[in-house]
PDB file of N, CA and C in Angstrom:
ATOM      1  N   UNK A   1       3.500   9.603   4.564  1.00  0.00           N
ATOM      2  CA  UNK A   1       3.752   8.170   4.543  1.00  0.00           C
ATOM      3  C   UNK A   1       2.953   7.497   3.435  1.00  0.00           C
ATOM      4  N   UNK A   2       1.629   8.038   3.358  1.00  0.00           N
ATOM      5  CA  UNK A   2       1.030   7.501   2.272  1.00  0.00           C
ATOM      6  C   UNK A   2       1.248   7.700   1.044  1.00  0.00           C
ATOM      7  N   UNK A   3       2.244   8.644   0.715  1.00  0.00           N
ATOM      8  CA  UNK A   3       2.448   9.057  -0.539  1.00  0.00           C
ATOM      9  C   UNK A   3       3.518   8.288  -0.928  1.00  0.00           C
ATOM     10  N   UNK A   4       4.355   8.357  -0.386  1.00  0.00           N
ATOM     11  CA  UNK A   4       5.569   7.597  -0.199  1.00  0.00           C
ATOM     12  C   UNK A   4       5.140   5.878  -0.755  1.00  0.00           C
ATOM     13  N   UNK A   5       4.122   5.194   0.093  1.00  0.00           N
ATOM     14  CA  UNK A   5       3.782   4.512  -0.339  1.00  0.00           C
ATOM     15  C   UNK A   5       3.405   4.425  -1.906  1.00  0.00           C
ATOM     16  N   UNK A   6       2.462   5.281  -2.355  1.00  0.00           N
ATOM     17  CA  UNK A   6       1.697   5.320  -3.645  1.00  0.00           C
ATOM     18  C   UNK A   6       3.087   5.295  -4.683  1.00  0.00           C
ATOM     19  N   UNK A   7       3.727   6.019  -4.062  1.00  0.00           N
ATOM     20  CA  UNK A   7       5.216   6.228  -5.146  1.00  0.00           C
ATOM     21  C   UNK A   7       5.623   4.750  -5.267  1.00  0.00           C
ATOM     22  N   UNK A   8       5.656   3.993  -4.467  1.00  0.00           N
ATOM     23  CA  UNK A   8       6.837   2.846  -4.130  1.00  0.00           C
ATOM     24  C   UNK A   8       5.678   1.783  -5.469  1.00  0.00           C
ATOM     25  N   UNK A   9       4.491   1.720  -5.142  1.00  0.00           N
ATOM     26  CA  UNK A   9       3.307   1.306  -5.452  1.00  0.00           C
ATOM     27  C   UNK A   9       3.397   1.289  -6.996  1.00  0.00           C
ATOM     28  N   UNK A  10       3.351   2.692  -7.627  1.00  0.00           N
ATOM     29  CA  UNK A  10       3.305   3.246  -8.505  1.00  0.00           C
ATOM     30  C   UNK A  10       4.507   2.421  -9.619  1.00  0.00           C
ATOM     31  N   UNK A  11       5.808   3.015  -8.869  1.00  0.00           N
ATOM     32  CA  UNK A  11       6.936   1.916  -9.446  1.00  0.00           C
ATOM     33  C   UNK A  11       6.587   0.346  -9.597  1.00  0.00           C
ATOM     34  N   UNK A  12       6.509   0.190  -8.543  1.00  0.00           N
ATOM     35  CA  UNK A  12       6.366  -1.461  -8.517  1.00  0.00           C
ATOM     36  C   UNK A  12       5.080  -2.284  -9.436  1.00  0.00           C
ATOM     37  N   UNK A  13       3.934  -1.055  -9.979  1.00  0.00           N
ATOM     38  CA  UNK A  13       3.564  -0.942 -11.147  1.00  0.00           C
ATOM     39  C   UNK A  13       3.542  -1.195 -12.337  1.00  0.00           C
ATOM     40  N   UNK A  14       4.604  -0.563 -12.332  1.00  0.00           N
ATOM     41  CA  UNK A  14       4.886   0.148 -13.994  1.00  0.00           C
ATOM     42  C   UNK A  14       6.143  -0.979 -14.532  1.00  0.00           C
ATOM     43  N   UNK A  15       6.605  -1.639 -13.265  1.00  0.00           N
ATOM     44  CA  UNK A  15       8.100  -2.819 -13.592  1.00  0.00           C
ATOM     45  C   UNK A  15       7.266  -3.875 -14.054  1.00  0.00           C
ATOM     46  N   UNK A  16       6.243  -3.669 -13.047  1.00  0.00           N
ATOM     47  CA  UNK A  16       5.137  -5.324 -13.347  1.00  0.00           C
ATOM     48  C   UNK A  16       3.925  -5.358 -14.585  1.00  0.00           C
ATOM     49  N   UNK A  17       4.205  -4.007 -15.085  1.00  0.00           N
ATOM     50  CA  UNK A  17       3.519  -4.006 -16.612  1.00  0.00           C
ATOM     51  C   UNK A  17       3.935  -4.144 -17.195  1.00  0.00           C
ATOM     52  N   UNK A  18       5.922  -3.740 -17.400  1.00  0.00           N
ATOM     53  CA  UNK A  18       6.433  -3.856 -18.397  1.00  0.00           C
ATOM     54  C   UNK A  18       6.988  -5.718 -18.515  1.00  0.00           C
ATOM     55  N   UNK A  19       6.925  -6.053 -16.988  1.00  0.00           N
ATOM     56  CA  UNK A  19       7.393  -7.952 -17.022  1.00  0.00           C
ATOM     57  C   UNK A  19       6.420  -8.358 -17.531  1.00  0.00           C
ATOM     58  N   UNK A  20       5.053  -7.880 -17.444  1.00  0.00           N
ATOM     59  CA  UNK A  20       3.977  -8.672 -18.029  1.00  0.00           C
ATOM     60  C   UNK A  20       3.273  -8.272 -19.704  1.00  0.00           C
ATOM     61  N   UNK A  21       4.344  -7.618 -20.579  1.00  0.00           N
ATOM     62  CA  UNK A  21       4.181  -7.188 -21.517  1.00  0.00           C
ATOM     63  C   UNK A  21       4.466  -8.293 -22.231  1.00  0.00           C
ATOM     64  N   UNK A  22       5.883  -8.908 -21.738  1.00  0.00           N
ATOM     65  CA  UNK A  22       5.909 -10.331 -22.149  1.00  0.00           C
ATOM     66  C   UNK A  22       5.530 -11.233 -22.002  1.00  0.00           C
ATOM     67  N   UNK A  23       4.978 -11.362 -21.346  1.00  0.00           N
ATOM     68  CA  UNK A  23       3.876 -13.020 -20.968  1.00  0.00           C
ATOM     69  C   UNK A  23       2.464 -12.415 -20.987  1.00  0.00           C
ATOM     70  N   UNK A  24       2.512 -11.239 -22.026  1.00  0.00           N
ATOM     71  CA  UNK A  24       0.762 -10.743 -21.704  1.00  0.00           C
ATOM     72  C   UNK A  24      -0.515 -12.076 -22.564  1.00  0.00           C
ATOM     73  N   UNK A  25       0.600 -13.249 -22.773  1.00  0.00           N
ATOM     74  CA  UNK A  25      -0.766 -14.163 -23.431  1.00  0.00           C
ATOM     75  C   UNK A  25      -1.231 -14.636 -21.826  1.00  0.00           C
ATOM     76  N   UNK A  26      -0.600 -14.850 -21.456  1.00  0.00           N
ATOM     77  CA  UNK A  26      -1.039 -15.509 -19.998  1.00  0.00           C
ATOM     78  C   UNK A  26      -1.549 -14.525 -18.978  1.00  0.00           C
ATOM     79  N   UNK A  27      -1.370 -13.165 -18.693  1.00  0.00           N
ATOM     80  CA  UNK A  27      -1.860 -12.646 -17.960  1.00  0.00           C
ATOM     81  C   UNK A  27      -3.304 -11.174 -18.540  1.00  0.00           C
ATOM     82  N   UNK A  28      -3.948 -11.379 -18.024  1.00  0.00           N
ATOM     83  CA  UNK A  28      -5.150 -10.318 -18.514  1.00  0.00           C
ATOM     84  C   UNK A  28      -4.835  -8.747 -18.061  1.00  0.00           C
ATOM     85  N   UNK A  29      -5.598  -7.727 -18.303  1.00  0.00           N
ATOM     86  CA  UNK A  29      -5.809  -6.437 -17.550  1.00  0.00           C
ATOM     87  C   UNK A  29      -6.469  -6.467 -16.731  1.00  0.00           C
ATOM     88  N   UNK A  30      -7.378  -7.803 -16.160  1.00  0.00           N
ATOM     89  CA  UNK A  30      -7.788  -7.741 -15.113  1.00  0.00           C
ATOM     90  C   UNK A  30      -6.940  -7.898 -13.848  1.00  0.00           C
ATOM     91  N   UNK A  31      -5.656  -8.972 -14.246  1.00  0.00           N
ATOM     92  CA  UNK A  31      -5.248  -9.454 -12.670  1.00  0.00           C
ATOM     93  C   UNK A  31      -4.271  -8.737 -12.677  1.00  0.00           C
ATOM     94  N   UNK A  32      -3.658  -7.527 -13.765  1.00  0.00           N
ATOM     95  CA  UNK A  32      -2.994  -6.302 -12.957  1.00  0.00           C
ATOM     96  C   UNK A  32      -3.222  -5.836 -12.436  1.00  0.00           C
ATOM     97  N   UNK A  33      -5.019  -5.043 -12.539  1.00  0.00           N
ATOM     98  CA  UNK A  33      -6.116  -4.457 -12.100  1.00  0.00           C
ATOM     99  C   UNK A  33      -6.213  -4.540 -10.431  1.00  0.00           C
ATOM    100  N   UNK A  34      -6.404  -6.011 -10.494  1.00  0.00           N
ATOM    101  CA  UNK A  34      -6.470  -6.527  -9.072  1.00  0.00           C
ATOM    102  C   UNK A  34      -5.234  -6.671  -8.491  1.00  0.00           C
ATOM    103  N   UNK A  35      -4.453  -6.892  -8.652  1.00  0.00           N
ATOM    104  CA  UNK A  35      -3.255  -6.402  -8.279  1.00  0.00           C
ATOM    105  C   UNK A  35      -2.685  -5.394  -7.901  1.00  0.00           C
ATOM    106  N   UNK A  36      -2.561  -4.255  -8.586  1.00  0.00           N
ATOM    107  CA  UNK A  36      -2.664  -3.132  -8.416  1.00  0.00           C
ATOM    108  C   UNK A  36      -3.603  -2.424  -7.083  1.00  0.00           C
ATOM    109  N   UNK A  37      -4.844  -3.267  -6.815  1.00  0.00           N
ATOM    110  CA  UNK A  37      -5.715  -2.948  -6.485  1.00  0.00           C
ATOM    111  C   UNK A  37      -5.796  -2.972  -5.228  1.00  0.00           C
ATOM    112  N   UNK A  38      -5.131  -4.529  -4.761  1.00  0.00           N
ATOM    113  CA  UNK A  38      -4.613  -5.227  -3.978  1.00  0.00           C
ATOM    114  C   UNK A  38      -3.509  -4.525  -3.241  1.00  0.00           C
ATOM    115  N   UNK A  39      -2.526  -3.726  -4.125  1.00  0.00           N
ATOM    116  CA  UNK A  39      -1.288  -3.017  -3.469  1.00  0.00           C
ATOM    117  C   UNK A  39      -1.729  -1.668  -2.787  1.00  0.00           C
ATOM    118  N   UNK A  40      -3.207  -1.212  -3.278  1.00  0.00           N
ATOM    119  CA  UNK A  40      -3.558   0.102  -2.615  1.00  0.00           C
ATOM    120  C   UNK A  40      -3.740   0.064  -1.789  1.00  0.00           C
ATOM    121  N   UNK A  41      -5.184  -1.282  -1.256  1.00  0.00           N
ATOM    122  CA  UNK A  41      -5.684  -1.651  -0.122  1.00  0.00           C
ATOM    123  C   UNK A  41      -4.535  -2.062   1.206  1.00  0.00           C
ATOM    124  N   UNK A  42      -3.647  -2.710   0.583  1.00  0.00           N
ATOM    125  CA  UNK A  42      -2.899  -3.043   1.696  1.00  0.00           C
ATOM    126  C   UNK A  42      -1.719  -1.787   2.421  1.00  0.00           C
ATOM    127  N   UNK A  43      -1.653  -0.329   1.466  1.00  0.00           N
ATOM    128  CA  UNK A  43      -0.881   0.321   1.941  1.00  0.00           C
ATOM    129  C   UNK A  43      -1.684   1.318   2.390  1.00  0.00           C
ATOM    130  N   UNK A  44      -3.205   1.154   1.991  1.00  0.00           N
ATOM    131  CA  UNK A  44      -4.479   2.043   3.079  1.00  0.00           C
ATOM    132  C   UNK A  44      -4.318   1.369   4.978  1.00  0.00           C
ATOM    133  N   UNK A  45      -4.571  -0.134   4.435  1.00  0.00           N
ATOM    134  CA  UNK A  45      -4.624  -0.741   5.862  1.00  0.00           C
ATOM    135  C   UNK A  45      -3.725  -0.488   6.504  1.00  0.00           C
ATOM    136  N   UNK A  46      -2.108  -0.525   6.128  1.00  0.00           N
ATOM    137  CA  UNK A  46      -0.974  -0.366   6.904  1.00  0.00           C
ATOM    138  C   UNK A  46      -1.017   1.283   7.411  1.00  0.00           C
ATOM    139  N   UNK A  47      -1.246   2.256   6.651  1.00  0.00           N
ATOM    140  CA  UNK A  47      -1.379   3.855   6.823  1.00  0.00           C
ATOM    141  C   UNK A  47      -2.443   3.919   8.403  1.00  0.00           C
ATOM    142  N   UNK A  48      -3.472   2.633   7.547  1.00  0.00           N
ATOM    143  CA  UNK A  48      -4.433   3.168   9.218  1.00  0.00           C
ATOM    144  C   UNK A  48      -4.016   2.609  10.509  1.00  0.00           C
ATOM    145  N   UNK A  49      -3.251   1.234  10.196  1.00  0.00           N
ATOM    146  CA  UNK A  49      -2.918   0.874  11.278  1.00  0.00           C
ATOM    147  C   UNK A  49      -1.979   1.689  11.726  1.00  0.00           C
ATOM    148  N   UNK A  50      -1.079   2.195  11.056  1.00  0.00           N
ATOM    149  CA  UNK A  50       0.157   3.446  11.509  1.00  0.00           C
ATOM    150  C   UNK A  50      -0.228   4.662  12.586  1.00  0.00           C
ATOM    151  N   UNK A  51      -1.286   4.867  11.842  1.00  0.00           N
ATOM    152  CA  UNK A  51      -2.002   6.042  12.513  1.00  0.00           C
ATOM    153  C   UNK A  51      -2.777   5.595  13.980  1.00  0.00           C
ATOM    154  N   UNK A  52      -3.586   4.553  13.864  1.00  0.00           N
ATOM    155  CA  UNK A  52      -4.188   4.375  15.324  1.00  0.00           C
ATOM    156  C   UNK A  52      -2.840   3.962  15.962  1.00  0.00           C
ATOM    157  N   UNK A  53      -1.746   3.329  16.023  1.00  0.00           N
ATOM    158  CA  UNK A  53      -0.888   3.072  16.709  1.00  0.00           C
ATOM    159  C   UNK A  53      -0.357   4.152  17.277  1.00  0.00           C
ATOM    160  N   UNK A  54      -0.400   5.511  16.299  1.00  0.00           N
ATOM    161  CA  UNK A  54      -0.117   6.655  16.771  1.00  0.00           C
ATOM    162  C   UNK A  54      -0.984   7.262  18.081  1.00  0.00           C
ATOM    163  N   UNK A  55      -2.097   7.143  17.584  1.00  0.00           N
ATOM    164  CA  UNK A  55      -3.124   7.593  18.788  1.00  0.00           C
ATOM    165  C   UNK A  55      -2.524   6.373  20.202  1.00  0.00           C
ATOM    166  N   UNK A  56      -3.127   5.725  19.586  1.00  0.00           N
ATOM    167  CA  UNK A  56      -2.885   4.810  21.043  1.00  0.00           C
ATOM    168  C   UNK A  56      -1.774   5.546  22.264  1.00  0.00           C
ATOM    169  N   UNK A  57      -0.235   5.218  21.101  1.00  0.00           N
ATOM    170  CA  UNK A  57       0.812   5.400  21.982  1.00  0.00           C
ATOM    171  C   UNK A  57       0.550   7.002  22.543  1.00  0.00           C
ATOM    172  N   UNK A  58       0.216   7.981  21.482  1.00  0.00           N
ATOM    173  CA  UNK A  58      -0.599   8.993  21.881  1.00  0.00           C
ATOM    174  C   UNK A  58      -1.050   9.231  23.339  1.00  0.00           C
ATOM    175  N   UNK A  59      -2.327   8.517  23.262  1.00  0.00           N
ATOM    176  CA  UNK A  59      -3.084   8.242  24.673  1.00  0.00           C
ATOM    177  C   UNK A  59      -2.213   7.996  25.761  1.00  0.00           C
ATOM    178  N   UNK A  60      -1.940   6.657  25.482  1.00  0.00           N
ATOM    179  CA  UNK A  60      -0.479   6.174  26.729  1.00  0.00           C
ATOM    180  C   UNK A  60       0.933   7.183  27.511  1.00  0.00           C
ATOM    181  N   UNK A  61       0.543   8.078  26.603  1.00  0.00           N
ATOM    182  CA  UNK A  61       1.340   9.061  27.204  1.00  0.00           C
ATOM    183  C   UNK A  61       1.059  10.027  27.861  1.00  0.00           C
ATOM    184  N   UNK A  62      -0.240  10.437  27.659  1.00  0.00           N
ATOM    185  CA  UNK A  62      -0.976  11.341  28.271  1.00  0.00           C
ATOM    186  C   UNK A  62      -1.592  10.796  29.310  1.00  0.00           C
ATOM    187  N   UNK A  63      -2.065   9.570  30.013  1.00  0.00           N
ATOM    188  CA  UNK A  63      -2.402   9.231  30.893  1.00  0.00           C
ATOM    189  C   UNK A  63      -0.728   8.517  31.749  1.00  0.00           C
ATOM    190  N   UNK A  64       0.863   8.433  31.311  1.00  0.00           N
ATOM    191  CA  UNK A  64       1.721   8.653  32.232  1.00  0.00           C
ATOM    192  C   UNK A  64       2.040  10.111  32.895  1.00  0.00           C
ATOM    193  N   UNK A  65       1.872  10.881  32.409  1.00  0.00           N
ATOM    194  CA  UNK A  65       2.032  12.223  32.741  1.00  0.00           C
ATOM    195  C   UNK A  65       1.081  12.685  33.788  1.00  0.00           C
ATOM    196  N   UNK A  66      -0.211  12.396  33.794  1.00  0.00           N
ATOM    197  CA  UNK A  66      -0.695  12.874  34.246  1.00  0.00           C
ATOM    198  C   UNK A  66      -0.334  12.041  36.489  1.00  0.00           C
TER     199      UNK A  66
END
């Protein structure tokens, strides 16, 4: 899932370097940077939230069974 992400990430990248090739008077290498940076963090947070949701429902199942 996380890779998947990085791919999607990666693209959505490389479109937003080449849109900002043209307006590069107005935009820096920093706020791609952060941007970019910004798109990692938020598809780390979503990966972890994915995963404890996993456990959870996880858990919840193992204490119906029993």
């Amino acid at each position: 899932m996380l890779s998947s992400m990085g791919l999607v990430l990666s693209v959505t990248y490389s479109i937003f370097k080449m849109e900002t090739m043209m307006v590069a008077d107005y935009v820096t290498r920093a706020d791609i940077l952060a941007i970019f940076m910004a798109g990692i963090l938020i598809s780390i947070l979503v990966s972890a939230l994915y995963t404890l949701f996993q456990i959870v429902s996880n858990l919840s199942l193992r204490t119906k069974r029993r």
